[in-house]
PDB file of N, CA and C in Angstrom:
ATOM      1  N   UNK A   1      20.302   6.330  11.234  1.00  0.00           N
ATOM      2  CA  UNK A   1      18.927   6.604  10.893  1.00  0.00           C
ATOM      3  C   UNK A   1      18.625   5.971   9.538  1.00  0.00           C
ATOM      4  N   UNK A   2      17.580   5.609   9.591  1.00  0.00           N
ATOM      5  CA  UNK A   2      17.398   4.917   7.999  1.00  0.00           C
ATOM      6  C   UNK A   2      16.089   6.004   7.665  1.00  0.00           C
ATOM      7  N   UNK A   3      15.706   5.625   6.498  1.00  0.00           N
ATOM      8  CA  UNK A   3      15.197   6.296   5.477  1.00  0.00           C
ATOM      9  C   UNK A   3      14.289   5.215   4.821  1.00  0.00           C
ATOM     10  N   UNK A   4      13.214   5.525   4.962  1.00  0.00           N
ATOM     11  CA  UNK A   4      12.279   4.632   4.291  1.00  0.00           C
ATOM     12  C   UNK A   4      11.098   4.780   3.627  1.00  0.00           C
ATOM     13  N   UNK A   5      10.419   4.848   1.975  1.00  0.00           N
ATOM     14  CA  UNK A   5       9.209   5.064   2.277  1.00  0.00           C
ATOM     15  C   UNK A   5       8.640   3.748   1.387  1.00  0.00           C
ATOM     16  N   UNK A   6       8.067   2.928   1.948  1.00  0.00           N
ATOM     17  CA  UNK A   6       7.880   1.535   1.681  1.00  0.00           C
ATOM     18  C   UNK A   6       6.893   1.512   0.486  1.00  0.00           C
ATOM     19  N   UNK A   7       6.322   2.081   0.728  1.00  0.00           N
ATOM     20  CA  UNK A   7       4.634   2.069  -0.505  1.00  0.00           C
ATOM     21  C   UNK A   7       4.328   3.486  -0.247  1.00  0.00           C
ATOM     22  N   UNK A   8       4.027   4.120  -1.489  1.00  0.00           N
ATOM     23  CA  UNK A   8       3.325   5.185  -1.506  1.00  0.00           C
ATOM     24  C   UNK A   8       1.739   4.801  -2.954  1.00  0.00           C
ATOM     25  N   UNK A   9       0.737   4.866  -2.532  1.00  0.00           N
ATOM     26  CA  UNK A   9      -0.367   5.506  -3.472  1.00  0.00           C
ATOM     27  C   UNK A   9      -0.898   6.460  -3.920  1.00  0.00           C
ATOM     28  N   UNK A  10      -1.015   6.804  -4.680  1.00  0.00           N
ATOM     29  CA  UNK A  10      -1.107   8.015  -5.037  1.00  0.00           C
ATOM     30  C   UNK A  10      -2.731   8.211  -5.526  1.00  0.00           C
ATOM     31  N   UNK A  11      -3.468   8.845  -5.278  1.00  0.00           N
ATOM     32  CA  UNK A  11      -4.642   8.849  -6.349  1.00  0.00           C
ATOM     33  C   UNK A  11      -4.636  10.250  -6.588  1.00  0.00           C
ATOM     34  N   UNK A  12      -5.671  10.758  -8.073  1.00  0.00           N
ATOM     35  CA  UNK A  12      -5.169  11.934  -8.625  1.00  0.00           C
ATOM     36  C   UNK A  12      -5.593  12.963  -7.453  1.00  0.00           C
ATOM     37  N   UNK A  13      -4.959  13.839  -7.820  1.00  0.00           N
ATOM     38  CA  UNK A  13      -5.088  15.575  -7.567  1.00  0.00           C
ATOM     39  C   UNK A  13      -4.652  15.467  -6.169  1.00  0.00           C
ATOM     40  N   UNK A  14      -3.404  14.679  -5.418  1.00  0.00           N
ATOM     41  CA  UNK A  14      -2.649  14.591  -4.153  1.00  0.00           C
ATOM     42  C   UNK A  14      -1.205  14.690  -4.785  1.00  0.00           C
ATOM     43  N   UNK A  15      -0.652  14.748  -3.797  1.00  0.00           N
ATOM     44  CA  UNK A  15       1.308  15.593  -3.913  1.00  0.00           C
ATOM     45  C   UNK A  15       1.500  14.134  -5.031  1.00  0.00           C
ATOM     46  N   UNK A  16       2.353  14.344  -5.747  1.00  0.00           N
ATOM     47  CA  UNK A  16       3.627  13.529  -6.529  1.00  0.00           C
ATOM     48  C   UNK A  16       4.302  12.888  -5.650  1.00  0.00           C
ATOM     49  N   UNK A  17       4.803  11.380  -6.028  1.00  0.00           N
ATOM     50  CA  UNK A  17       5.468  10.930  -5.296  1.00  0.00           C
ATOM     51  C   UNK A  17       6.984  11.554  -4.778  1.00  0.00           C
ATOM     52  N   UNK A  18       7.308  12.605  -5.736  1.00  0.00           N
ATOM     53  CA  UNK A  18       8.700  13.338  -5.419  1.00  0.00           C
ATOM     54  C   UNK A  18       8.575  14.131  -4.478  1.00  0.00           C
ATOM     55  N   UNK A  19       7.395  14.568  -4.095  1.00  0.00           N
ATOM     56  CA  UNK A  19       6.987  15.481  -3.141  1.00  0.00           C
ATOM     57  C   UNK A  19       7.226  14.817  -1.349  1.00  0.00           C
ATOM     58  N   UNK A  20       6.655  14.008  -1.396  1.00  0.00           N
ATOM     59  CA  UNK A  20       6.851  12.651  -0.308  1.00  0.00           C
ATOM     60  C   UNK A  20       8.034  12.342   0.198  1.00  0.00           C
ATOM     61  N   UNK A  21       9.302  12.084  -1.054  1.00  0.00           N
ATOM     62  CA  UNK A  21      10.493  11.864  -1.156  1.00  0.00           C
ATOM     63  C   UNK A  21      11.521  13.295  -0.824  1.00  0.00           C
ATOM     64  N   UNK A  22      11.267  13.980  -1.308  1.00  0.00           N
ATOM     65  CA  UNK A  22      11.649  15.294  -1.612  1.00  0.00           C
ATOM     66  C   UNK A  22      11.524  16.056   0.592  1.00  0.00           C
ATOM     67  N   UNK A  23      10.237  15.402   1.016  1.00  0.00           N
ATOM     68  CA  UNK A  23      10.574  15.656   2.531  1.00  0.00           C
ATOM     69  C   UNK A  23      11.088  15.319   3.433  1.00  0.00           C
ATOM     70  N   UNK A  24      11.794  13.651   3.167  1.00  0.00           N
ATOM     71  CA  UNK A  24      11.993  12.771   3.433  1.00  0.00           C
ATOM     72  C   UNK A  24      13.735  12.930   3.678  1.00  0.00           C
ATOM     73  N   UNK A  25      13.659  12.811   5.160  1.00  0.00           N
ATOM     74  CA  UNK A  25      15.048  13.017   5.397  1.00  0.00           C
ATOM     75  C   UNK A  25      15.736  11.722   4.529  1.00  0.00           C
ATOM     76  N   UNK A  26      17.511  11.535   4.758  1.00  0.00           N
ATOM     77  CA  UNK A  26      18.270  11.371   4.144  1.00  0.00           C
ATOM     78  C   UNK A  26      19.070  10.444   5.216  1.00  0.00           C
ATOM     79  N   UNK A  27      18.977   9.521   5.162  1.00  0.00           N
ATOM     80  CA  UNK A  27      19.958   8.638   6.348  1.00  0.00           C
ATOM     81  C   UNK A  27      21.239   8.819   5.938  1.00  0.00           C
ATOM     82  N   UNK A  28      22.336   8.888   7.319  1.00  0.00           N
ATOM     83  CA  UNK A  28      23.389   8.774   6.870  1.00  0.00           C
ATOM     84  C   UNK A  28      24.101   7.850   6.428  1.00  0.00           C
ATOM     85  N   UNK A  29      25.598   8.051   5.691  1.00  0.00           N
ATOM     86  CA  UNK A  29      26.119   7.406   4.939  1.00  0.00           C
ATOM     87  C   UNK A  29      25.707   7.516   3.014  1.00  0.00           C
ATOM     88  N   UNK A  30      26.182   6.318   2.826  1.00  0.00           N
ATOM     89  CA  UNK A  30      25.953   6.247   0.833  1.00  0.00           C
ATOM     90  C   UNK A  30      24.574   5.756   0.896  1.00  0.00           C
ATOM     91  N   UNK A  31      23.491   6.676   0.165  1.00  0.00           N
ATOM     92  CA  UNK A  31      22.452   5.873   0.440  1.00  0.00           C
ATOM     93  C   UNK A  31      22.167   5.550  -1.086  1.00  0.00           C
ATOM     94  N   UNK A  32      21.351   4.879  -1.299  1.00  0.00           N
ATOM     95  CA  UNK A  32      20.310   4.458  -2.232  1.00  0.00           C
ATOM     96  C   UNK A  32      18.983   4.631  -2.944  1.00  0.00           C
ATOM     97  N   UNK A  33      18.280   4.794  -3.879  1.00  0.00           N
ATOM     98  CA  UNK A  33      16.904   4.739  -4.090  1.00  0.00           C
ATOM     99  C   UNK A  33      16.531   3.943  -5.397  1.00  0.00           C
ATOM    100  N   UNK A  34      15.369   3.404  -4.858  1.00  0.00           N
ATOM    101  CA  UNK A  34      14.835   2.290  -5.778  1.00  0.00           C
ATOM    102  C   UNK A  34      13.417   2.668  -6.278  1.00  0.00           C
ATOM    103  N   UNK A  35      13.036   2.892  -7.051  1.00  0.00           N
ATOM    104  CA  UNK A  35      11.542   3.155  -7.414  1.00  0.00           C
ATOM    105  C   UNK A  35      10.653   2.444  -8.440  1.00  0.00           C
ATOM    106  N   UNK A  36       9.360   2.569  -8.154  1.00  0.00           N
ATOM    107  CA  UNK A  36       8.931   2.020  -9.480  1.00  0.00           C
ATOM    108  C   UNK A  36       7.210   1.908  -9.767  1.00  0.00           C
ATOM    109  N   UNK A  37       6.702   2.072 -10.917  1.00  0.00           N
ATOM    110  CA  UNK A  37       5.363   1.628 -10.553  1.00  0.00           C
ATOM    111  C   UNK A  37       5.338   3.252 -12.144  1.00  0.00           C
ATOM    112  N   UNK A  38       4.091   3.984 -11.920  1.00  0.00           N
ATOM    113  CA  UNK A  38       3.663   4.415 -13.411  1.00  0.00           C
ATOM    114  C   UNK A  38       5.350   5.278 -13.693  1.00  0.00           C
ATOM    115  N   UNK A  39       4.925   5.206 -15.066  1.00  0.00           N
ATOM    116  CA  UNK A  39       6.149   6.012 -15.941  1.00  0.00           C
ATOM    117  C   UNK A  39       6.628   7.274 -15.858  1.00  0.00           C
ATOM    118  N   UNK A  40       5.841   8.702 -15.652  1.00  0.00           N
ATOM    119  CA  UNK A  40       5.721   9.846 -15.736  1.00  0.00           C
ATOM    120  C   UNK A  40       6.020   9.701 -13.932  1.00  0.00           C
ATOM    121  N   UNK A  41       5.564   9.286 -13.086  1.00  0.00           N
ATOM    122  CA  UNK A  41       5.808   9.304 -11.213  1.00  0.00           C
ATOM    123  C   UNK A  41       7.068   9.083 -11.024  1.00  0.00           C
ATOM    124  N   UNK A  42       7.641   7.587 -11.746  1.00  0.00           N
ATOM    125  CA  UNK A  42       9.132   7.293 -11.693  1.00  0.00           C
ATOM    126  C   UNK A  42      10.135   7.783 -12.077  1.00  0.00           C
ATOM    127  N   UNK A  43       9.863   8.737 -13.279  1.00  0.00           N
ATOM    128  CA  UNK A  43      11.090  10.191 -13.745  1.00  0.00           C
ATOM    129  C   UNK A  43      11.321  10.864 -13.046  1.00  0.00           C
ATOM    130  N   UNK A  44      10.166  11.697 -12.591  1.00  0.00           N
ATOM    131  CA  UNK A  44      10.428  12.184 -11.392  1.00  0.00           C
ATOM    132  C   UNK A  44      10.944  11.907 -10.035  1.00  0.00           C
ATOM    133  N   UNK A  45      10.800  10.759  -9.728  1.00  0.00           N
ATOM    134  CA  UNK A  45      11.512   9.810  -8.236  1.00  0.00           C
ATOM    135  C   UNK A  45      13.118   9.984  -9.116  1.00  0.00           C
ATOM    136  N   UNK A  46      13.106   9.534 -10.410  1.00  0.00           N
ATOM    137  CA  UNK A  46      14.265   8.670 -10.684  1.00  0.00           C
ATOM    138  C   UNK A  46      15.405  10.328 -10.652  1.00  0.00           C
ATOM    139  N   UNK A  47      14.969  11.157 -11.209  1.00  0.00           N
ATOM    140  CA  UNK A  47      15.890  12.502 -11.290  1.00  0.00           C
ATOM    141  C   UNK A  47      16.307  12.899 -10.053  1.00  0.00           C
ATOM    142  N   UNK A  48      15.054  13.142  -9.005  1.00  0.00           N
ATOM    143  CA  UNK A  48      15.059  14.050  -7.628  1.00  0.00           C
ATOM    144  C   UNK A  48      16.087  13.440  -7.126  1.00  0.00           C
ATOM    145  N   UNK A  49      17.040  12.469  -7.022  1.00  0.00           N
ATOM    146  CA  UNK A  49      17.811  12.026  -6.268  1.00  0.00           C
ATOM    147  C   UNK A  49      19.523  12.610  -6.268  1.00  0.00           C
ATOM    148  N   UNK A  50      19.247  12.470  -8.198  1.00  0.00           N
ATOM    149  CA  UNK A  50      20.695  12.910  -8.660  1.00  0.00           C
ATOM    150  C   UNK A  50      20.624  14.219  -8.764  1.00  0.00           C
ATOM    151  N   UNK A  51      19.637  14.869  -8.699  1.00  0.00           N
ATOM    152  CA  UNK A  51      19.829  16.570  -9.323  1.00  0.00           C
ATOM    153  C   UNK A  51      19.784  16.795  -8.073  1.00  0.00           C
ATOM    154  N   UNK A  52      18.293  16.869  -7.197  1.00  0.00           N
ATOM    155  CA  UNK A  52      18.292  17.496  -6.113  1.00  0.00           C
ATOM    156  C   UNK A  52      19.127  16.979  -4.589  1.00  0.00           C
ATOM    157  N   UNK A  53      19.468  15.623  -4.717  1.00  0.00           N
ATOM    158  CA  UNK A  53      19.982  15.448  -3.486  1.00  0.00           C
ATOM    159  C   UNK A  53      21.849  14.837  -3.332  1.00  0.00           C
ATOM    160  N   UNK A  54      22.071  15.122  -5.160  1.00  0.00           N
ATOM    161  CA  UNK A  54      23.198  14.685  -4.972  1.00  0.00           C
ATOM    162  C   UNK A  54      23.522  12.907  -4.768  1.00  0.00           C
ATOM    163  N   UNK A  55      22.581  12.194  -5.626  1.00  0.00           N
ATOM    164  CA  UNK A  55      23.297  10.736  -5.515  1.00  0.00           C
ATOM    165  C   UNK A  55      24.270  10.553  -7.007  1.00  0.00           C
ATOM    166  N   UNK A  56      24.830   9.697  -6.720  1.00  0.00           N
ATOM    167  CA  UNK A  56      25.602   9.132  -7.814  1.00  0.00           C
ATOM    168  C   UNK A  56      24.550   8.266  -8.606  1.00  0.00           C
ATOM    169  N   UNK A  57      24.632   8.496  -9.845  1.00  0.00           N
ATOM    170  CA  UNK A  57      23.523   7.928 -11.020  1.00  0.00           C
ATOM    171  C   UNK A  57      23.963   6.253 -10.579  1.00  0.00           C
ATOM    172  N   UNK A  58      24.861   5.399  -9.930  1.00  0.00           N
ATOM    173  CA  UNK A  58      24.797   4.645  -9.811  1.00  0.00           C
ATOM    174  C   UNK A  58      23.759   3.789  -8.992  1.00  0.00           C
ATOM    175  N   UNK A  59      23.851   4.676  -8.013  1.00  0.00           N
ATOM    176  CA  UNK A  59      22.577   4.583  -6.677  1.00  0.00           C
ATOM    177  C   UNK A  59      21.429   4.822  -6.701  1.00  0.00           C
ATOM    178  N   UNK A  60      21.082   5.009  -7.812  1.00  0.00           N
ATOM    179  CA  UNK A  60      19.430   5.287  -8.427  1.00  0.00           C
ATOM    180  C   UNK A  60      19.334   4.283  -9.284  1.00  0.00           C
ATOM    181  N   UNK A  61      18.281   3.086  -8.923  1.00  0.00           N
ATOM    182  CA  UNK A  61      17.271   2.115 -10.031  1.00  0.00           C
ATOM    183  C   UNK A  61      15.861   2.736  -9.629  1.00  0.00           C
ATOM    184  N   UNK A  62      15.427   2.300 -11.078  1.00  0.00           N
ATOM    185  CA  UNK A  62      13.703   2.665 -11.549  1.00  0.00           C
ATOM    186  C   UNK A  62      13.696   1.800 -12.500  1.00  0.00           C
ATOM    187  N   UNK A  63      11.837   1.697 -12.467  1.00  0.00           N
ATOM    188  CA  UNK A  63      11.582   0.407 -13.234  1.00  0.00           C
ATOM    189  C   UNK A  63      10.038   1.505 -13.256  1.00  0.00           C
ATOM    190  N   UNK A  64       9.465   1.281 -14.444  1.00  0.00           N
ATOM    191  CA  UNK A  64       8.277   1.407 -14.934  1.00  0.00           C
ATOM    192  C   UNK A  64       7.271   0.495 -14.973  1.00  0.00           C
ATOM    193  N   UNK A  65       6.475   0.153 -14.372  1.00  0.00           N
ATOM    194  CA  UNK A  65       5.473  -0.593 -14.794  1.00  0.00           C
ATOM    195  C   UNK A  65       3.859  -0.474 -15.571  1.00  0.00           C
ATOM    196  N   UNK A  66       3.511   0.385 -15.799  1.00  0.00           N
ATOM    197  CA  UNK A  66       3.121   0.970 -16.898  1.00  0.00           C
ATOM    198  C   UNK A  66       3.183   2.374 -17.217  1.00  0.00           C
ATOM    199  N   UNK A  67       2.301   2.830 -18.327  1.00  0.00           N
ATOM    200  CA  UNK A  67       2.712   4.125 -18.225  1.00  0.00           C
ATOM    201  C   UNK A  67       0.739   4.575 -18.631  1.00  0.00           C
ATOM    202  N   UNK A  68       0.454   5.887 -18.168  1.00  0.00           N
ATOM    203  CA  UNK A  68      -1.006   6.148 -18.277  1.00  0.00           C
ATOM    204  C   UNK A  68      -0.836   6.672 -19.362  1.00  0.00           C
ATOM    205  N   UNK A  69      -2.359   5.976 -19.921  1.00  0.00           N
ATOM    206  CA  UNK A  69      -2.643   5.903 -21.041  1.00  0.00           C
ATOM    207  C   UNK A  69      -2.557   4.789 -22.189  1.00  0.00           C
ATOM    208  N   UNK A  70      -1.383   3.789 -21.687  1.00  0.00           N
ATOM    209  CA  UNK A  70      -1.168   2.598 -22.425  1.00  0.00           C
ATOM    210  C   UNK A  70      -1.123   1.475 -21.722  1.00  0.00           C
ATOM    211  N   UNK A  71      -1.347   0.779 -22.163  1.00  0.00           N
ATOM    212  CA  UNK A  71      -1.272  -0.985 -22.135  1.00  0.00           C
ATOM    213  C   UNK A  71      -0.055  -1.626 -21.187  1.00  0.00           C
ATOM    214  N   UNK A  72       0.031  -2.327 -20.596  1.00  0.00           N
ATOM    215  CA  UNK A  72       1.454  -2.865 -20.779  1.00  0.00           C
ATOM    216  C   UNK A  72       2.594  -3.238 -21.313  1.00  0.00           C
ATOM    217  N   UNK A  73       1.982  -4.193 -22.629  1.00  0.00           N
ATOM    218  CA  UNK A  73       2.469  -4.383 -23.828  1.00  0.00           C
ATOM    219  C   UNK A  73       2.834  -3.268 -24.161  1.00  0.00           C
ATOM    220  N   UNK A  74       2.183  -1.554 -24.844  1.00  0.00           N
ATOM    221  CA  UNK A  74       2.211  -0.890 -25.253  1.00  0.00           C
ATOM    222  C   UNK A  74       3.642   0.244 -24.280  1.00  0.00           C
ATOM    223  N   UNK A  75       3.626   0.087 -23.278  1.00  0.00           N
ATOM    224  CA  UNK A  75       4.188   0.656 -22.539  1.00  0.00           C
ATOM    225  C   UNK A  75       5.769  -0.337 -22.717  1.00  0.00           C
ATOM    226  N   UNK A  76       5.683  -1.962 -22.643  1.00  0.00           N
ATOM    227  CA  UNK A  76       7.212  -2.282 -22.669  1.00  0.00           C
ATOM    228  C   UNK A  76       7.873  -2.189 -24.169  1.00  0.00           C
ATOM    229  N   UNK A  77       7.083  -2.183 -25.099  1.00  0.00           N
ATOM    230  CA  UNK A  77       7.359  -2.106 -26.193  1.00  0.00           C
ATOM    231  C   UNK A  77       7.851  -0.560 -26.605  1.00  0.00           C
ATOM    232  N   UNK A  78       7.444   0.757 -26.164  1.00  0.00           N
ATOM    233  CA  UNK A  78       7.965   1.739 -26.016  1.00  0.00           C
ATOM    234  C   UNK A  78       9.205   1.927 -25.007  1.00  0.00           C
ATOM    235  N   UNK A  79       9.315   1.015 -24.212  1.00  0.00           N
ATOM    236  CA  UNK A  79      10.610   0.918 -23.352  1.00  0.00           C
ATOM    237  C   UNK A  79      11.544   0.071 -24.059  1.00  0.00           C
ATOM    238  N   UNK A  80      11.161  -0.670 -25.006  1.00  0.00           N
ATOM    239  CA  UNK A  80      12.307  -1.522 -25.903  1.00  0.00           C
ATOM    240  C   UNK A  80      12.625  -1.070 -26.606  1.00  0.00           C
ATOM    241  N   UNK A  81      12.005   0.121 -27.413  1.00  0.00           N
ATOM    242  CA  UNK A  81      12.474   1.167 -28.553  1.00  0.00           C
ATOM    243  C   UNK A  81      13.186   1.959 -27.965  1.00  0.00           C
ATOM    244  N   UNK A  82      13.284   2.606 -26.657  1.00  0.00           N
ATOM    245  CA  UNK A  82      13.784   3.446 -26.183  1.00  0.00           C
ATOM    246  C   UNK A  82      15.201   2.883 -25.785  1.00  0.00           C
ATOM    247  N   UNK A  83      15.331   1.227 -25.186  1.00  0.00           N
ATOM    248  CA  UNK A  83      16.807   1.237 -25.341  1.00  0.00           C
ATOM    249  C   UNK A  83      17.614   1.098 -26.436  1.00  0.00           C
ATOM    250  N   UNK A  84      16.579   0.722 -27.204  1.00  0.00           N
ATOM    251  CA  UNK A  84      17.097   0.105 -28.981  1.00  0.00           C
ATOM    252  C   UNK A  84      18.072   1.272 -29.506  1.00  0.00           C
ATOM    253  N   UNK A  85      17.232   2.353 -29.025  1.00  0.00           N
ATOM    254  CA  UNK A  85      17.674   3.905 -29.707  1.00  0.00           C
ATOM    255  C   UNK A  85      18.663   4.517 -29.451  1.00  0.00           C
ATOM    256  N   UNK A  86      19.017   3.443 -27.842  1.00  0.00           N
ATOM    257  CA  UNK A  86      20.699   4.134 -27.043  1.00  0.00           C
ATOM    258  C   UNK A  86      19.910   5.130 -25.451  1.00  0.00           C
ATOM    259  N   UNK A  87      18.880   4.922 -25.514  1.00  0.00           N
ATOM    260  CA  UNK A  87      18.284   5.530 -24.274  1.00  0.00           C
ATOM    261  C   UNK A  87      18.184   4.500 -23.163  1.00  0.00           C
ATOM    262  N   UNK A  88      18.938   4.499 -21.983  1.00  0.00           N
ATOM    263  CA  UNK A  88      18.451   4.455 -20.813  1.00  0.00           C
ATOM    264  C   UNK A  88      17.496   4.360 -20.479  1.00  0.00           C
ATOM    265  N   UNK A  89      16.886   3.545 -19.231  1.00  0.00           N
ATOM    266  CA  UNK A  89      15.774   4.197 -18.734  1.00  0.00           C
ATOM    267  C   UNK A  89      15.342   5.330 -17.852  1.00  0.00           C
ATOM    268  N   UNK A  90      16.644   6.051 -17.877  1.00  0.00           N
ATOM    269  CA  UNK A  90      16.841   7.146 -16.836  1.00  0.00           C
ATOM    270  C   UNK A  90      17.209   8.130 -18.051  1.00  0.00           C
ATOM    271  N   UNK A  91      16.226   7.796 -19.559  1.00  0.00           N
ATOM    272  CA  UNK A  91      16.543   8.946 -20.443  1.00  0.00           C
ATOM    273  C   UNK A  91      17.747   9.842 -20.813  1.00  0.00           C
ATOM    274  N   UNK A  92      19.099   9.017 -20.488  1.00  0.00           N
ATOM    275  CA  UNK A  92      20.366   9.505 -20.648  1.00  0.00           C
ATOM    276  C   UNK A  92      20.788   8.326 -21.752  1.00  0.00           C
ATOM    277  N   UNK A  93      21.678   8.871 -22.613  1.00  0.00           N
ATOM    278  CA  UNK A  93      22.613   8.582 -23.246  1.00  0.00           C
ATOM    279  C   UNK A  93      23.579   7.509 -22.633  1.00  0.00           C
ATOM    280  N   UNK A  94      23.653   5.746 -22.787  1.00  0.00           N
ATOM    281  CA  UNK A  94      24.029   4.624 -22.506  1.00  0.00           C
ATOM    282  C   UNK A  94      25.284   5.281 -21.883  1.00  0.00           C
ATOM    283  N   UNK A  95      26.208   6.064 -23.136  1.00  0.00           N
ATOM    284  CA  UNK A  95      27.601   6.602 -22.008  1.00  0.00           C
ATOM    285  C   UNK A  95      27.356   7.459 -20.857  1.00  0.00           C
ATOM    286  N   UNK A  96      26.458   7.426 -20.471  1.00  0.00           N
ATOM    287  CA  UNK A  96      26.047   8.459 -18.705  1.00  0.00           C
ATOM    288  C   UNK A  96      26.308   9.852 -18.733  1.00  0.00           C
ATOM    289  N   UNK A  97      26.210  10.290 -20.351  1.00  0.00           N
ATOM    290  CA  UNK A  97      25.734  11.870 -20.212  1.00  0.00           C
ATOM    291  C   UNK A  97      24.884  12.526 -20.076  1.00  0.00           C
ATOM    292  N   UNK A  98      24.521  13.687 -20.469  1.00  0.00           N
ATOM    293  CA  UNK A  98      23.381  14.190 -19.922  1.00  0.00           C
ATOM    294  C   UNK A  98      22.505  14.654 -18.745  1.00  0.00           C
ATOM    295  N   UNK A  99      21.978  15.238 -18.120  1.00  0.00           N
ATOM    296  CA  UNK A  99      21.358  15.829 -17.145  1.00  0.00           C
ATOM    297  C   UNK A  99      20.495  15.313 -16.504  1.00  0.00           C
TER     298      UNK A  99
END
């Protein structure tokens, strides 16, 4: 069985994209998840996998492409401080601690 959710849109005051994901059966075997698109949607995709479904932090990529409220610029430039600082983009500590 595979597992797929190709595009999701979201417009305001409808479920979170984790919500979508979160119903979304689980194909068997090692699976994967890839996400991406606003900043605050993709934390949430990017966590639900390892906390709630049990992946290995390896098997989870996310990518931000902006974040609401800012710019692009403004948004990668806060993502360049954030690795500068030793943060991940999965907000963990470069040595893979943390929650």
């Amino acid at each position: 069985m595979k597992s797929r959710i190709s595009r999701l849109v979201r417009s305001e005051g409808t479920a979170c994209g984790v919500e979508t994901v979160r119903a979304a059966p689980l194909p068997e075997g090692t699976p994967y998840s890839w996400s991406a698109g606003e900043a605050s949607g993709v934390r949430a995709l990017r966590h639900h996998p390892v906390r709630e479904r049990g992946f290995a932090r390896a098997r989870v990529t996310s990518t931000t492409y902006w974040a609401r409220g800012l710019s692009e610029e403004q948004a990668r430039k806060a993502e360049s401080e954030a690795v500068s600082a030793g943060i991940d983009s999965a907000e963990h500590p470069k040595d893979g601690s943390g929650g």
